[in-house]
Protein backbone atom coordinates (compact mmCIF):
# COMPACT_ATOMS: atom_id res chain seq x y z
CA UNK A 1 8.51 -143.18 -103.29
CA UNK A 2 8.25 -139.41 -103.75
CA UNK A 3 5.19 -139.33 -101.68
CA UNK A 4 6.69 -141.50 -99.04
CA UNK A 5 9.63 -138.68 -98.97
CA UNK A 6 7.20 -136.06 -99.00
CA UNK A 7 5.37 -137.23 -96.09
CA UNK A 8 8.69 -137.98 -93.65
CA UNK A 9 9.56 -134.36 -94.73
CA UNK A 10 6.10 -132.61 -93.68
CA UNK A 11 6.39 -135.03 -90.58
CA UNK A 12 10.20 -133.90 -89.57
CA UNK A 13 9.28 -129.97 -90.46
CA UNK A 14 6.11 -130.23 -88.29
CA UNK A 15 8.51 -131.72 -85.20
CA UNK A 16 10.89 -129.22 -85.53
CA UNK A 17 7.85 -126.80 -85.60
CA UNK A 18 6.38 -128.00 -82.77
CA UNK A 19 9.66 -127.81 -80.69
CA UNK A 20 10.59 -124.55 -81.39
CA UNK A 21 7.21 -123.20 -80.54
CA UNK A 22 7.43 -125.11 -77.52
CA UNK A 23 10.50 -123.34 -75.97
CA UNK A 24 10.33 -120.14 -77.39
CA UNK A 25 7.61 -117.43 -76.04
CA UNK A 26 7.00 -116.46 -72.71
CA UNK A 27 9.35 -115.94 -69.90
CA UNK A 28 8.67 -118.62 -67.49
CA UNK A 29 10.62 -116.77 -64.01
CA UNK A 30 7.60 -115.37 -62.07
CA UNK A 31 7.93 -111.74 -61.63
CA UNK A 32 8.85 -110.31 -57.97
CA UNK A 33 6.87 -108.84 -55.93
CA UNK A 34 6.70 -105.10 -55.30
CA UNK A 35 9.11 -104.18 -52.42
CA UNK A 36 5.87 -102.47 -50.89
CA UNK A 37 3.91 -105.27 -51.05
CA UNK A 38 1.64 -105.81 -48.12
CA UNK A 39 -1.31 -104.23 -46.21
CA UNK A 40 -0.13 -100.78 -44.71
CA UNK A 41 -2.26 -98.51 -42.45
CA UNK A 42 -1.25 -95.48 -40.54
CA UNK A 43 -1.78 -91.77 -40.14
CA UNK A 44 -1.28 -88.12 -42.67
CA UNK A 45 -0.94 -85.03 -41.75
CA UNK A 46 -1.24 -81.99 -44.29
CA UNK A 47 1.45 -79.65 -43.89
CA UNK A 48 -1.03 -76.73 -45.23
CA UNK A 49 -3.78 -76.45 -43.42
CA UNK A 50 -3.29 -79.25 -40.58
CA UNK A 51 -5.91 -81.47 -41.45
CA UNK A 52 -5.22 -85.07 -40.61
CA UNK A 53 -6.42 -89.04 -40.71
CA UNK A 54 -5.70 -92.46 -41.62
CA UNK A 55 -4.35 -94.15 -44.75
CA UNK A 56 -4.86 -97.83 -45.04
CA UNK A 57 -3.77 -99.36 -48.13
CA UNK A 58 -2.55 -102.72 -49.79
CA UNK A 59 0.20 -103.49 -52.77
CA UNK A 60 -0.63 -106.02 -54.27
CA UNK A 61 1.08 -107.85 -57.47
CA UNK A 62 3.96 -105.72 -58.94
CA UNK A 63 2.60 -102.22 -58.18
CA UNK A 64 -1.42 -102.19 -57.67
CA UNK A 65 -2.23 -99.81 -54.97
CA UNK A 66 -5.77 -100.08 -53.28
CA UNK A 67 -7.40 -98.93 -49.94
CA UNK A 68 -8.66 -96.22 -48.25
CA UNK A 69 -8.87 -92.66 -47.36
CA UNK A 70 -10.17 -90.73 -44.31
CA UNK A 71 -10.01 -87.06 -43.59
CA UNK A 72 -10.90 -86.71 -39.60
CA UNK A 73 -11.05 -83.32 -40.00
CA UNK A 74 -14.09 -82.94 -42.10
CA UNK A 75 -16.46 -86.33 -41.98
CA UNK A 76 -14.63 -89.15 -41.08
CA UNK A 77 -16.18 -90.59 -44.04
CA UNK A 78 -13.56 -93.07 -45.79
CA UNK A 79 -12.60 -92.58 -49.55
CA UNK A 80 -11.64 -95.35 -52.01
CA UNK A 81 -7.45 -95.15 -52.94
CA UNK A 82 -6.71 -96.82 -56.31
CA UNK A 83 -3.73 -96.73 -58.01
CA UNK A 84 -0.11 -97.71 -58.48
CA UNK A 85 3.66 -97.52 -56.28
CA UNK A 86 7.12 -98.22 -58.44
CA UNK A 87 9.98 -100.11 -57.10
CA UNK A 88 11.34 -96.81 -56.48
CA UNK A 89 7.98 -95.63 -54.12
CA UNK A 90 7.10 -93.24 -56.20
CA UNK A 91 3.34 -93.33 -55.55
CA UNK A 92 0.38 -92.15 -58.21
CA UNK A 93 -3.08 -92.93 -56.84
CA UNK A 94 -6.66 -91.11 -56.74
CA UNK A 95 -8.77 -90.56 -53.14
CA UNK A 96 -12.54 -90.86 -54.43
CA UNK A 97 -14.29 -89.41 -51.69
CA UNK A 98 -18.87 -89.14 -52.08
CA UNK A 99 -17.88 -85.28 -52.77
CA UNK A 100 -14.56 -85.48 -54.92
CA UNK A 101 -12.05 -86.53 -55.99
CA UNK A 102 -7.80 -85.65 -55.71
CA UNK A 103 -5.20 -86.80 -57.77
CA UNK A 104 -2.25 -87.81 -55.31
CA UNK A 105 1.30 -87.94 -56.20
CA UNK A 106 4.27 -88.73 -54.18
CA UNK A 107 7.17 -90.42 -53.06
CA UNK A 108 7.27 -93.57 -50.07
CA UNK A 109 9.60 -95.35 -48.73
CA UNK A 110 10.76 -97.72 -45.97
CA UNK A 111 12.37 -96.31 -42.86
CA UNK A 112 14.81 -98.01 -40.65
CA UNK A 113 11.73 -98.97 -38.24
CA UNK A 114 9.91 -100.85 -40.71
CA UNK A 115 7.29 -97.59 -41.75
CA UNK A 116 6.56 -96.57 -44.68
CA UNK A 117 6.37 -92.96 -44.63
CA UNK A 118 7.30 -90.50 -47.10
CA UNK A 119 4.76 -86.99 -48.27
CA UNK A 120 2.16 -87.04 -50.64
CA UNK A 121 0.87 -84.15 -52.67
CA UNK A 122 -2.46 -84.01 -53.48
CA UNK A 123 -4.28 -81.88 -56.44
CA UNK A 124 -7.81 -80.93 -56.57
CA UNK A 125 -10.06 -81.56 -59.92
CA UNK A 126 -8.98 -78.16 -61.13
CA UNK A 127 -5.18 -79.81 -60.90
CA UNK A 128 -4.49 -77.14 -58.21
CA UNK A 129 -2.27 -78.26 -55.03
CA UNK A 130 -4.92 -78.79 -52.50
CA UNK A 131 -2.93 -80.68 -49.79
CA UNK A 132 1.05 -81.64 -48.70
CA UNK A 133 0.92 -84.93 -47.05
CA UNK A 134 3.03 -86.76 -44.47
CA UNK A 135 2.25 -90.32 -44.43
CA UNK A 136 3.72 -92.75 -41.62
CA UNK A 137 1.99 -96.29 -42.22
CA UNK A 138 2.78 -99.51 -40.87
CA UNK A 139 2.42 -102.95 -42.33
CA UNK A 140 -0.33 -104.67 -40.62
């Protein structure tokens, strides 16, 4: 008899186990996507020196940032962009070009066309301002 009782009280403790685990834990609402999410490409121009090109880039997930770079000013040679945008579009990315690198940090958002424009500044590896952006990209 006390086994019998012992048993159908593992048994009832293991079900209510089992169910609690079950609904507890992860947050089952999928999150929303980034209000920049898309493929974007479109022009800069640095308010400095007046060197200019293209910006094509994709958000992707909540904030991943990815794309390219190209200065048609000195090679026309395309950089890798990697990095992240906030709901808020402020922007933190590196441009890897073959001869350096610049840490770019700035703040985006949507106009009333449909662009997303907004300026950029960019630092060299010395963390020295090396460039003002304008951006003006549309989604592709």
């Amino acid at each position: 008899m006390f086994r019998t009782r012992s048993l159908s009280a593992l048994y009832i403790f293991l079900l209510v186990a089992i169910v609690f685990v079950g609904c507890g834990g992860a947050n089952n609402t999928p999150s929303t996507p980034s209000p920049y999410a898309g493929h974007w490409k479109g022009t800069w121009v640095d308010s400095i020196s007046g060197l200019s090109g293209t910006l094509d880039i994709t958000v992707a997930g909540r904030d991943n940032v990815t794309g390219s770079v190209v200065n048609s000013n000195i090679d026309n040679e395309p950089g890798a962009v990697s990095g992240v945008i906030g709901d808020n579009g402020a922007i933190s990315c590196y441009y890897n070009y073959r001869w350096d690198y610049f840490k770019a940090i700035g703040k985006l958002s949507i106009n009333a066309s449909g662009h997303l424009v907004g300026n950029i500044t960019e630092y060299d590896t010395y963390n020295v301002v090396a460039q003002q952006d304008s951006v003006d990209l549309i989604k592709q």
